[in-house]
C-alpha atoms as a PDB file:
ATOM      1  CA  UNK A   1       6.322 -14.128  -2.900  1.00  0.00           C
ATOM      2  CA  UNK A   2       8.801 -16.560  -4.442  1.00  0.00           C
ATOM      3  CA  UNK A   3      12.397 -16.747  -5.779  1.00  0.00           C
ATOM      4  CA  UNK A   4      11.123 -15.567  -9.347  1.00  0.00           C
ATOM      5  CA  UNK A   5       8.372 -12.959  -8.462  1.00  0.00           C
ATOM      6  CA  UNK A   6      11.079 -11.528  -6.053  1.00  0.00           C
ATOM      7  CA  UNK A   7      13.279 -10.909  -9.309  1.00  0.00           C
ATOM      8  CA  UNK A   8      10.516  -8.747 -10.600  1.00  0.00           C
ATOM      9  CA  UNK A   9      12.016  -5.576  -8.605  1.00  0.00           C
ATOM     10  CA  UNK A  10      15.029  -4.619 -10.746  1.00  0.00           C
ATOM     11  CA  UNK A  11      17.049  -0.997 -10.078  1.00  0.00           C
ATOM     12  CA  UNK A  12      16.391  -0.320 -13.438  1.00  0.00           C
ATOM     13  CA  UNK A  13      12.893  -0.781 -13.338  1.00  0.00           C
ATOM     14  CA  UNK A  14      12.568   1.723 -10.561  1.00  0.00           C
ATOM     15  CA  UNK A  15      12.357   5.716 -10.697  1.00  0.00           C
ATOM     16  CA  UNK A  16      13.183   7.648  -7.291  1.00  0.00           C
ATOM     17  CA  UNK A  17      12.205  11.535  -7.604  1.00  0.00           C
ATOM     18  CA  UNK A  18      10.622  10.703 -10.880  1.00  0.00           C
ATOM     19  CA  UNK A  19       9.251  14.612 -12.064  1.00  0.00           C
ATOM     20  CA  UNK A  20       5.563  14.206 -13.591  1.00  0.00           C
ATOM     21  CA  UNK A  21       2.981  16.639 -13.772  1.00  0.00           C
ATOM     22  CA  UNK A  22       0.117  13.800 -14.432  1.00  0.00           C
ATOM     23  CA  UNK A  23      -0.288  10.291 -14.082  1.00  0.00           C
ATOM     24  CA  UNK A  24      -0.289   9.843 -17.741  1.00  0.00           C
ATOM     25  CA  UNK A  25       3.085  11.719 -18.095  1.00  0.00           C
ATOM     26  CA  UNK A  26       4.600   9.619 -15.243  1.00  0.00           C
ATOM     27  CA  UNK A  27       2.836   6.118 -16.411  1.00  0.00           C
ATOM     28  CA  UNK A  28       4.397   7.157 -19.991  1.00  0.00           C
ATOM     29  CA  UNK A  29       7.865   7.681 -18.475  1.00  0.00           C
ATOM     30  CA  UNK A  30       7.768   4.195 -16.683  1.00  0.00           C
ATOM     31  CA  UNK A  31       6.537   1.995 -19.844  1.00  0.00           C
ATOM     32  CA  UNK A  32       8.343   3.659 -22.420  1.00  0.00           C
ATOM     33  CA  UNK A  33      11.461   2.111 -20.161  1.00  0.00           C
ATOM     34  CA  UNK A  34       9.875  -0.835 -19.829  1.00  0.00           C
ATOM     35  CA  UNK A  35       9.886  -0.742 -23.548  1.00  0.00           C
ATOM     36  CA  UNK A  36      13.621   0.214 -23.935  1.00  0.00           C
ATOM     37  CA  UNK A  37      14.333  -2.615 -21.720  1.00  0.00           C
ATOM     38  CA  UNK A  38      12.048  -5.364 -23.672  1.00  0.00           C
ATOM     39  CA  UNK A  39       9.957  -6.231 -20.876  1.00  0.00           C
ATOM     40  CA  UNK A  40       6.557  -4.996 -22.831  1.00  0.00           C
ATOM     41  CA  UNK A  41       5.459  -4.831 -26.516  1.00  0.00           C
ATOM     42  CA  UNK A  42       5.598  -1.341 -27.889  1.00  0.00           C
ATOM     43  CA  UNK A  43       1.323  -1.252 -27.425  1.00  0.00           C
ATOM     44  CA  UNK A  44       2.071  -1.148 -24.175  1.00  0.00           C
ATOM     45  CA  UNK A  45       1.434   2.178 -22.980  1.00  0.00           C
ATOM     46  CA  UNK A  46      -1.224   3.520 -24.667  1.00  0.00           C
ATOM     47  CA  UNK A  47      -2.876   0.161 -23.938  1.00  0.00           C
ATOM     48  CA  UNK A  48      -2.514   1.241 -20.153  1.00  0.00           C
ATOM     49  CA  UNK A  49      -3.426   4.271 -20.205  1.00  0.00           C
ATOM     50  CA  UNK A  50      -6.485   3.310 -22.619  1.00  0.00           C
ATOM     51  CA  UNK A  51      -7.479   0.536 -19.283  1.00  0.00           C
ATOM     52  CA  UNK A  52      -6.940   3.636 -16.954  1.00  0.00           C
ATOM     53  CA  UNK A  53      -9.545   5.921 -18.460  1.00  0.00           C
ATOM     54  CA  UNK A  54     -11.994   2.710 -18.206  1.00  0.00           C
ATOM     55  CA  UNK A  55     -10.923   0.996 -14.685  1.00  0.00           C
ATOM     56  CA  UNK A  56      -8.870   3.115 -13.134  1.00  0.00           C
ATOM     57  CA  UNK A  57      -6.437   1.920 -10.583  1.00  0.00           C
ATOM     58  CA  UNK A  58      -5.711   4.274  -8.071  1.00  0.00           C
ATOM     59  CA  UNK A  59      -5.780   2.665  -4.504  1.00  0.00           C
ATOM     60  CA  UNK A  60      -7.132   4.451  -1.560  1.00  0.00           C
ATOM     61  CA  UNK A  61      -4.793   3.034   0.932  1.00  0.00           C
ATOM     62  CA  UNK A  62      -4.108   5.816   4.032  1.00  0.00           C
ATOM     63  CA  UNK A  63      -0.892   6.256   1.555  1.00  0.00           C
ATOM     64  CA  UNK A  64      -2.547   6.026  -1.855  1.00  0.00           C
ATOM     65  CA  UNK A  65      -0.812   4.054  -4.977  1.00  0.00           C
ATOM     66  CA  UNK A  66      -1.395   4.044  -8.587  1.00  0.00           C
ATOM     67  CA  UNK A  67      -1.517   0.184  -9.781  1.00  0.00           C
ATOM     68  CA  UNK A  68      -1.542   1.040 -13.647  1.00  0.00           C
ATOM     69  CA  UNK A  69      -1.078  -2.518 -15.602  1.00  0.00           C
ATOM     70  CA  UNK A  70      -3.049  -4.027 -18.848  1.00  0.00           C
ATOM     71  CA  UNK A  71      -4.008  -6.808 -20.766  1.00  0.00           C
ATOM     72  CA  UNK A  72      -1.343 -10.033 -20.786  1.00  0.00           C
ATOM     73  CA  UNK A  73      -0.970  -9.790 -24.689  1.00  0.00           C
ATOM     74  CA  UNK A  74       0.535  -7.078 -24.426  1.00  0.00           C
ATOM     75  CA  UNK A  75       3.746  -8.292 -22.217  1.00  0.00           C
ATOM     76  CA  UNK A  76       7.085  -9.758 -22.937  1.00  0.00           C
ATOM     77  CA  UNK A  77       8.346 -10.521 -19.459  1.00  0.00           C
ATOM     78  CA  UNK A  78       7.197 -10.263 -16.117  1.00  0.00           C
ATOM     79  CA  UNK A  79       8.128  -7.161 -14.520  1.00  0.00           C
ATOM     80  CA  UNK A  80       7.272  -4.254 -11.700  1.00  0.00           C
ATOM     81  CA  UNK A  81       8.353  -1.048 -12.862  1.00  0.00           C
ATOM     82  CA  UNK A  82       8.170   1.518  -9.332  1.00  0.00           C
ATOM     83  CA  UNK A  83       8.181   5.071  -8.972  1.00  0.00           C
ATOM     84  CA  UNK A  84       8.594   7.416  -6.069  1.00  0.00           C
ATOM     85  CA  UNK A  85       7.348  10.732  -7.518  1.00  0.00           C
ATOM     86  CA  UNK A  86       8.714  14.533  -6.652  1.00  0.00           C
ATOM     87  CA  UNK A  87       5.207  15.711  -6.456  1.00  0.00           C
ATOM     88  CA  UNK A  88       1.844  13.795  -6.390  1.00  0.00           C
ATOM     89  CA  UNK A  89      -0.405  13.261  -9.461  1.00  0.00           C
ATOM     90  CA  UNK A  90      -4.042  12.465  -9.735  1.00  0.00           C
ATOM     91  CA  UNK A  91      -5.700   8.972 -10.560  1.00  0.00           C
ATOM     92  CA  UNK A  92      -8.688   8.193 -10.715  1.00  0.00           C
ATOM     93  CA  UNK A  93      -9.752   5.563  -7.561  1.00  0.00           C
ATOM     94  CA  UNK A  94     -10.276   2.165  -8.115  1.00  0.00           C
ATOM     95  CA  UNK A  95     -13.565   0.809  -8.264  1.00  0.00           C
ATOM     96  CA  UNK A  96     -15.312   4.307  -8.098  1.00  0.00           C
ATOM     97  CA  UNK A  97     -13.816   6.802 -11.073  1.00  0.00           C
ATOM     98  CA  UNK A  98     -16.053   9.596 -10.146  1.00  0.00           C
ATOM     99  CA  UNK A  99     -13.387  10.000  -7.518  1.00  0.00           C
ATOM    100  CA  UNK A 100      -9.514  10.406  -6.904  1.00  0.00           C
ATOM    101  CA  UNK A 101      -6.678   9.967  -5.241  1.00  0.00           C
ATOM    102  CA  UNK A 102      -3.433  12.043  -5.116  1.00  0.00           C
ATOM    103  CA  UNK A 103      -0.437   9.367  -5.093  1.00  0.00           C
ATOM    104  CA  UNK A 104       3.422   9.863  -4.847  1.00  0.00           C
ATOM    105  CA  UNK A 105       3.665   6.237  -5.590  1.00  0.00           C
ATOM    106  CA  UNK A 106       3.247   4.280  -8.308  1.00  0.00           C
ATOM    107  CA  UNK A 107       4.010   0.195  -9.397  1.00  0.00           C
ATOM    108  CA  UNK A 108       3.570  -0.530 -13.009  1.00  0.00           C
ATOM    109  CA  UNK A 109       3.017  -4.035 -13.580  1.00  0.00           C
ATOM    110  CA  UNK A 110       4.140  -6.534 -16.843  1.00  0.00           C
ATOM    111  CA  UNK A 111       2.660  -9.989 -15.952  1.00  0.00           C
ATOM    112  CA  UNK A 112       2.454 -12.487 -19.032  1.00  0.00           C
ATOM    113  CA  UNK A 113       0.356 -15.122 -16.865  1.00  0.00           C
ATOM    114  CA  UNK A 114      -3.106 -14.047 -15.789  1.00  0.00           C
ATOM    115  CA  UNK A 115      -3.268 -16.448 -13.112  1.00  0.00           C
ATOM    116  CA  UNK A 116      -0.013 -14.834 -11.718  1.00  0.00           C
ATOM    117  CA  UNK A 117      -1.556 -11.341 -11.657  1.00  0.00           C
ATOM    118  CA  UNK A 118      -3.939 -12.437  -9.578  1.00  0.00           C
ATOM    119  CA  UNK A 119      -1.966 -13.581  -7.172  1.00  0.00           C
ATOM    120  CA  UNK A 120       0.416 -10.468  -7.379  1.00  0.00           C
ATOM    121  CA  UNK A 121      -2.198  -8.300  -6.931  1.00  0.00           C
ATOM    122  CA  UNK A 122      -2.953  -9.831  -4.056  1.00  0.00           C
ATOM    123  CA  UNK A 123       0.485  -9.693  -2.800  1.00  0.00           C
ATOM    124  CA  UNK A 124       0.819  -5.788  -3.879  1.00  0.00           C
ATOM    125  CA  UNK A 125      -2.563  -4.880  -1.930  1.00  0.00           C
ATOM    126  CA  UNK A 126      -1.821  -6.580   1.293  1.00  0.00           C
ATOM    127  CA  UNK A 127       1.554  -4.696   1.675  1.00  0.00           C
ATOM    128  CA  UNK A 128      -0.033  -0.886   0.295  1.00  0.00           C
ATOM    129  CA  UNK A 129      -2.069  -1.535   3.773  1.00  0.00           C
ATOM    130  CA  UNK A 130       0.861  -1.690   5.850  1.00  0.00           C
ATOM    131  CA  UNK A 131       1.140   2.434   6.104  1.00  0.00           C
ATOM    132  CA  UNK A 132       4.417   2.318   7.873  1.00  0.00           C
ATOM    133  CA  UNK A 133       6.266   0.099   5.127  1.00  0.00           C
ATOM    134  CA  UNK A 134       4.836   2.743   2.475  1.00  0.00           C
ATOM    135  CA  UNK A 135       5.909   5.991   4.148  1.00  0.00           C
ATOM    136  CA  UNK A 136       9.650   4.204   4.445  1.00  0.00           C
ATOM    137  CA  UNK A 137       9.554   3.110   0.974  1.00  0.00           C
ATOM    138  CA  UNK A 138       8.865   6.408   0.287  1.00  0.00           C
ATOM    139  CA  UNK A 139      12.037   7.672   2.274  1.00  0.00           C
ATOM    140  CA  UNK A 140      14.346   5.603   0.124  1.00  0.00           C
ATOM    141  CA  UNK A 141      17.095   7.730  -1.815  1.00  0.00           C
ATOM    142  CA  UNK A 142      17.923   5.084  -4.315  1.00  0.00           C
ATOM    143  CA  UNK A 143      16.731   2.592  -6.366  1.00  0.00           C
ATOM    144  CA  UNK A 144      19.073   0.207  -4.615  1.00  0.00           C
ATOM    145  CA  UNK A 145      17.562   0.873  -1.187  1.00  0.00           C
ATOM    146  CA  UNK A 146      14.198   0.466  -3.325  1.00  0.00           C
ATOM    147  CA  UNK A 147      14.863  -2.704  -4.764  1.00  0.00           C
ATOM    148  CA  UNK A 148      16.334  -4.548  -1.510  1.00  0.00           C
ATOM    149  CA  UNK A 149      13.539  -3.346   0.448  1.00  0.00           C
ATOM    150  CA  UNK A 150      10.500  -4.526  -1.480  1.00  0.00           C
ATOM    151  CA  UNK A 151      12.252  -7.915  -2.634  1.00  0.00           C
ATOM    152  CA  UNK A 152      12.908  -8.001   1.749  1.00  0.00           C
ATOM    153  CA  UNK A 153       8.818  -7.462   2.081  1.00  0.00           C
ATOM    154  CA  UNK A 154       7.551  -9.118  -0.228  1.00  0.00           C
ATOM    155  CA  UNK A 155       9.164 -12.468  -0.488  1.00  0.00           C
ATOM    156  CA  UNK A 156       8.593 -13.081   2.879  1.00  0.00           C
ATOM    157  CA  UNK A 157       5.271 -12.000   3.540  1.00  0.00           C
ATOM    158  CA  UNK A 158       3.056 -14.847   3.863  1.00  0.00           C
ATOM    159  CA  UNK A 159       1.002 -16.320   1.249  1.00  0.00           C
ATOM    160  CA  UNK A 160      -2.508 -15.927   3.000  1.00  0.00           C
ATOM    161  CA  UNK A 161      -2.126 -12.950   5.573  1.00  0.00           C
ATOM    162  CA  UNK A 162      -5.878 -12.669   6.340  1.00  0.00           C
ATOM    163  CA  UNK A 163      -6.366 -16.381   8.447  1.00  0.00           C
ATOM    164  CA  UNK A 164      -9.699 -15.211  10.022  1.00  0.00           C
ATOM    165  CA  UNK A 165     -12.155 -17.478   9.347  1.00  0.00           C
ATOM    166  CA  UNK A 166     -15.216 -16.540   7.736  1.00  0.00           C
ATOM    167  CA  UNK A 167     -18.161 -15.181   9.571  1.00  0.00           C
ATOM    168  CA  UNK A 168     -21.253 -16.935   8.990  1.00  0.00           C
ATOM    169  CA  UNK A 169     -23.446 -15.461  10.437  1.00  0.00           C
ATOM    170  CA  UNK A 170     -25.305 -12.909   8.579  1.00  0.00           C
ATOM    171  CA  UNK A 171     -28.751 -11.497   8.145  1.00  0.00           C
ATOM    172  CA  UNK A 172     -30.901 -10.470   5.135  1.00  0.00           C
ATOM    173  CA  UNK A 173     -31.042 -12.023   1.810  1.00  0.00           C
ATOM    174  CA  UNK A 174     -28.100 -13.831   0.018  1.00  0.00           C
ATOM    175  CA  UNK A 175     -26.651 -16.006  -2.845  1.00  0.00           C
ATOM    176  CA  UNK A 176     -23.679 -18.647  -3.532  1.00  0.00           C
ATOM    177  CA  UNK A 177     -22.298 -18.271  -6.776  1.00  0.00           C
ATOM    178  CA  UNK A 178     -18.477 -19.371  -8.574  1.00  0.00           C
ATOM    179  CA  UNK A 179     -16.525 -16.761  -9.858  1.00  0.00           C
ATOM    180  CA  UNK A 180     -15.696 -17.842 -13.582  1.00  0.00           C
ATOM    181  CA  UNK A 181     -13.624 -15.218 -14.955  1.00  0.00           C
ATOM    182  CA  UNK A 182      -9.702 -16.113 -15.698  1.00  0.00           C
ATOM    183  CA  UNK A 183      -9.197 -13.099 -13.308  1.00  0.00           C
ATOM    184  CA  UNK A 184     -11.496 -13.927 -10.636  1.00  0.00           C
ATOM    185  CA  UNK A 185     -12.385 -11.134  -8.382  1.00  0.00           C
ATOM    186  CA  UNK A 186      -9.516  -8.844  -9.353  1.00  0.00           C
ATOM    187  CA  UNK A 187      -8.839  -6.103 -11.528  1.00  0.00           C
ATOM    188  CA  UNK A 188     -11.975  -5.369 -14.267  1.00  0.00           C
ATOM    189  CA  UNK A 189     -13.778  -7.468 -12.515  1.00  0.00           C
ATOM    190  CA  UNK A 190     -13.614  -6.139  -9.318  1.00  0.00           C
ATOM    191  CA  UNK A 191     -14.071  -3.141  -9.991  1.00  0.00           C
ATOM    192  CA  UNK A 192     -17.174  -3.905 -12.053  1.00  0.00           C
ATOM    193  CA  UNK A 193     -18.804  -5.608  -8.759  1.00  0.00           C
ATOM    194  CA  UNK A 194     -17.980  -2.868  -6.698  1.00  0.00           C
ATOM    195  CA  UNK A 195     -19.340  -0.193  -8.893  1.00  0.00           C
ATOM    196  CA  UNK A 196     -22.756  -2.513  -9.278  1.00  0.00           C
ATOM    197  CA  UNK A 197     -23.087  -2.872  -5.499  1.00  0.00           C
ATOM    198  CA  UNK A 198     -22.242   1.318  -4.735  1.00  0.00           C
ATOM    199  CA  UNK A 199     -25.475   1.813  -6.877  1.00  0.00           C
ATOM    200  CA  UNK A 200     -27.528   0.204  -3.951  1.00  0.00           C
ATOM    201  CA  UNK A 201     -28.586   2.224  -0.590  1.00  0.00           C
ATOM    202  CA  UNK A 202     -28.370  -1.366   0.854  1.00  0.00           C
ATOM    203  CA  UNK A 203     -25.240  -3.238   3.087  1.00  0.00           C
ATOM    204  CA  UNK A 204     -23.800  -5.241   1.012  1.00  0.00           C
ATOM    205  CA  UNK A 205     -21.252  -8.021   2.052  1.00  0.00           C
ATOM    206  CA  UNK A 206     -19.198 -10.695   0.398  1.00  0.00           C
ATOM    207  CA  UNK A 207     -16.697 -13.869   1.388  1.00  0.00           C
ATOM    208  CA  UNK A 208     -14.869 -16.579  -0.095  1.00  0.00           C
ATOM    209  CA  UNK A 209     -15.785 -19.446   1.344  1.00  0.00           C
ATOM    210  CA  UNK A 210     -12.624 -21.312  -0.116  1.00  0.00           C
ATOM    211  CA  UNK A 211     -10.326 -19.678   1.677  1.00  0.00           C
ATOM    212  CA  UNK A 212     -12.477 -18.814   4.798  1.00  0.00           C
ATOM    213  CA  UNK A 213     -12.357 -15.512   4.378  1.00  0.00           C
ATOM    214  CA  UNK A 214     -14.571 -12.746   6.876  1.00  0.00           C
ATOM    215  CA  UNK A 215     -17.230 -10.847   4.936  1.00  0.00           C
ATOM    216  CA  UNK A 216     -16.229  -7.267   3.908  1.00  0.00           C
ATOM    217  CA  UNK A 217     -17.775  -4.577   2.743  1.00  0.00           C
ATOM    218  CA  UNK A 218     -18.779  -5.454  -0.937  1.00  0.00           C
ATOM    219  CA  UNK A 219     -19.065  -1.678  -1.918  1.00  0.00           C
ATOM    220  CA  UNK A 220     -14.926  -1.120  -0.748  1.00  0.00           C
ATOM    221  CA  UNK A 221     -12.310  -2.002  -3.559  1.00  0.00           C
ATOM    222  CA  UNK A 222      -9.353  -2.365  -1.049  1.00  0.00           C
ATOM    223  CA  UNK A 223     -11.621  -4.814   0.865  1.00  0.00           C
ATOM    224  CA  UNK A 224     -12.579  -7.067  -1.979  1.00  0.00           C
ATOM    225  CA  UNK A 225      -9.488  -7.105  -3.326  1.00  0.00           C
ATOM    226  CA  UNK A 226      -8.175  -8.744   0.220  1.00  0.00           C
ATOM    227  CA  UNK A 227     -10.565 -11.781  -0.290  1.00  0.00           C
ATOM    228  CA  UNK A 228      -8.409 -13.319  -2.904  1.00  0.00           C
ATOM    229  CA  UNK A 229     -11.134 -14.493  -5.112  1.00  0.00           C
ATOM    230  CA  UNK A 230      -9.323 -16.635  -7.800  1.00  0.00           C
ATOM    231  CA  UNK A 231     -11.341 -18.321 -10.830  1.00  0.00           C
ATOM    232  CA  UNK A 232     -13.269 -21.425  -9.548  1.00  0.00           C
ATOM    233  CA  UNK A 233     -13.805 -19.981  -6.099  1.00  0.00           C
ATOM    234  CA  UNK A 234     -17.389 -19.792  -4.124  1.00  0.00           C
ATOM    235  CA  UNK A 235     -18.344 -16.603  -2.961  1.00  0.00           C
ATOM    236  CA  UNK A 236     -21.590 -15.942  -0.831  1.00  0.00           C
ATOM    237  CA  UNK A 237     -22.693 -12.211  -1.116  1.00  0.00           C
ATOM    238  CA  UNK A 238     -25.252 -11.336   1.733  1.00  0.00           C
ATOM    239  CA  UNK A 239     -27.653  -8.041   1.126  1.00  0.00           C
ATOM    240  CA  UNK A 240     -29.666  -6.285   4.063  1.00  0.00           C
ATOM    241  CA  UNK A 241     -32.032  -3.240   3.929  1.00  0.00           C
ATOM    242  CA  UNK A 242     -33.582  -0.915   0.691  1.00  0.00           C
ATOM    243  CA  UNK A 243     -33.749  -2.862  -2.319  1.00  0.00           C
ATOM    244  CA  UNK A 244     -30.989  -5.658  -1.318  1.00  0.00           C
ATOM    245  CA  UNK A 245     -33.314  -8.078  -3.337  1.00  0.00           C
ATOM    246  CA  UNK A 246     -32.750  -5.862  -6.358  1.00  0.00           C
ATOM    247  CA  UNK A 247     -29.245  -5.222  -5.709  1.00  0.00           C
ATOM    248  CA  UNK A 248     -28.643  -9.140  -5.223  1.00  0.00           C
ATOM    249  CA  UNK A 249     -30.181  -9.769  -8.222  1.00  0.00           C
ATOM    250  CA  UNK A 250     -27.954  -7.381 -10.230  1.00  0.00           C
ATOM    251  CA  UNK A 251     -24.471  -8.795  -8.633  1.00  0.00           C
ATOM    252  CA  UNK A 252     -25.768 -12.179  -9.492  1.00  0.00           C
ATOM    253  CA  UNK A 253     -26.500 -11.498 -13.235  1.00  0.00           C
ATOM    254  CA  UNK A 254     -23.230  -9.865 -13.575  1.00  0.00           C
ATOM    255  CA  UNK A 255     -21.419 -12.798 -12.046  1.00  0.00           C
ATOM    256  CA  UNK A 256     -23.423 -15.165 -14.883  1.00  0.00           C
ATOM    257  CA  UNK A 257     -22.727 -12.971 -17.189  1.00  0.00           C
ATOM    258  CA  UNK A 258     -19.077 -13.494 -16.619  1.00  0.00           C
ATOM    259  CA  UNK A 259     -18.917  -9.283 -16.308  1.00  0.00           C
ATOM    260  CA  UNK A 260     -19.937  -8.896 -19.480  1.00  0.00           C
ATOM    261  CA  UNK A 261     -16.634 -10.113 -21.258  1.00  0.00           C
END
């Protein structure tokens, strides 16, 4: 992460006990500040908690995290407002609502650039894998501690972290395809093509071949998400068993259809 993403994590951006019965209540706590501080319009929150009922973002990481953030226009200044909860709340899991997690932690993002969220997000997921950083994050008393830490793990962890290159070998039916959307294979997106391919009985596996990438499991959130699809990158997605033709068909029309936005 560089100089100026590393300034995102500010102590007064960050909430260490923080008391909330629900993830609205806590998410409402955490942008109303952002508010007070003039990091995010005063839309803000109800504009994040609007995207949460619609693509929810709660991660199911072994420690899970809430990711709530919203549309760039409605943003002031980048920022990463964290919160270490007393209790866990509920979200809803990212990528498949009809399920939850329980999270004590939760990062809510302000990013004014849409290509930057992409590759924040990117940054963010990698790290909520490493279960040992997470459960001493969560040990942290202050918000000093909080800040120095995650400015410590961040900026320094490296830009691509998943070198392997990309398998290409695969079997059953498949299609090439450029991701168009200014988000690429993040966020809305993301979770639209991972809720299209759970509807299929089929394996379903995807890799971007820019960045030689191994194929993962096209029906996991956490796993897409780690493939770092940006706009203007080639994916191939690979289909084998019950009705992969269909189910190819259906990822490939949402891709040309730009996810229906």
């Amino acid at each position: 992460m560089s100089a100026s993403e590393a300034s995102l994590f500010l102590k007064d951006l960050v909430f260490v006990g923080l008391e909330a019965e629900t993830s609205e209540q806590a998410i409402r706590t955490m942008a109303n500040n952002l508010i007070q501080k003039g990091y995010v319009h005063p839309s803000f929150v109800e504009a994040v908690l609007a995207r949460e009922k619609i693509y929810p973002t709660g991660l199911p990481t072994l420690i899970p995290v809430g990711l709530p953030h919203t549309d760039v226009e409605h943003c002031i200044k980048p920022a990463i407002s964290v919160a270490i909860l007393k209790k866990p709340v509920v979200f809803q899991m990212m990528g498949d609502p009809t399920q939850t997690v329980s999270t004590n932690l939760i990062f809510l993002l302000s990013v004014v650039i849409p290509a930057n969220q992409v590759k924040l997000l990117t940054r963010l997921i990698d790290f909520f894998q490493q279960t040992e950083k997470l459960q001493s994050l969560m040990t942290k008393s202050n918000a000093d501690e909080v800040v120095a830490m995650l400015q410590g793990e961040l900026e320094t962890m490296p830009a691509e972290a998943n070198k392997a290159a990309a398998n290409t070998t695969t079997s059953g039916n498949s299609f090439e395809a450029t991701v168009d959307h200014p988000a690429g294979l993040h966020a809305r997106p993301a979770a639209k093509f991972v809720q299209m391919a759970a509807k299929f009985p089929c394996a379903i596996k995807i890799t971007n071949l820019d960045k030689h990438k191994s194929y993962v499991d096209a029906k996991s959130i956490i796993s897409v998400l780690t493939l770092e699809i940006s706009k203007g990158n080639r994916i191939n997605v690979t289909a084998e068993g019950e009705r992969s033709e269909e189910a190819l068909a259906s990822l490939k029309t949402l891709l040309e259809s730009n996810f229906g936005e």
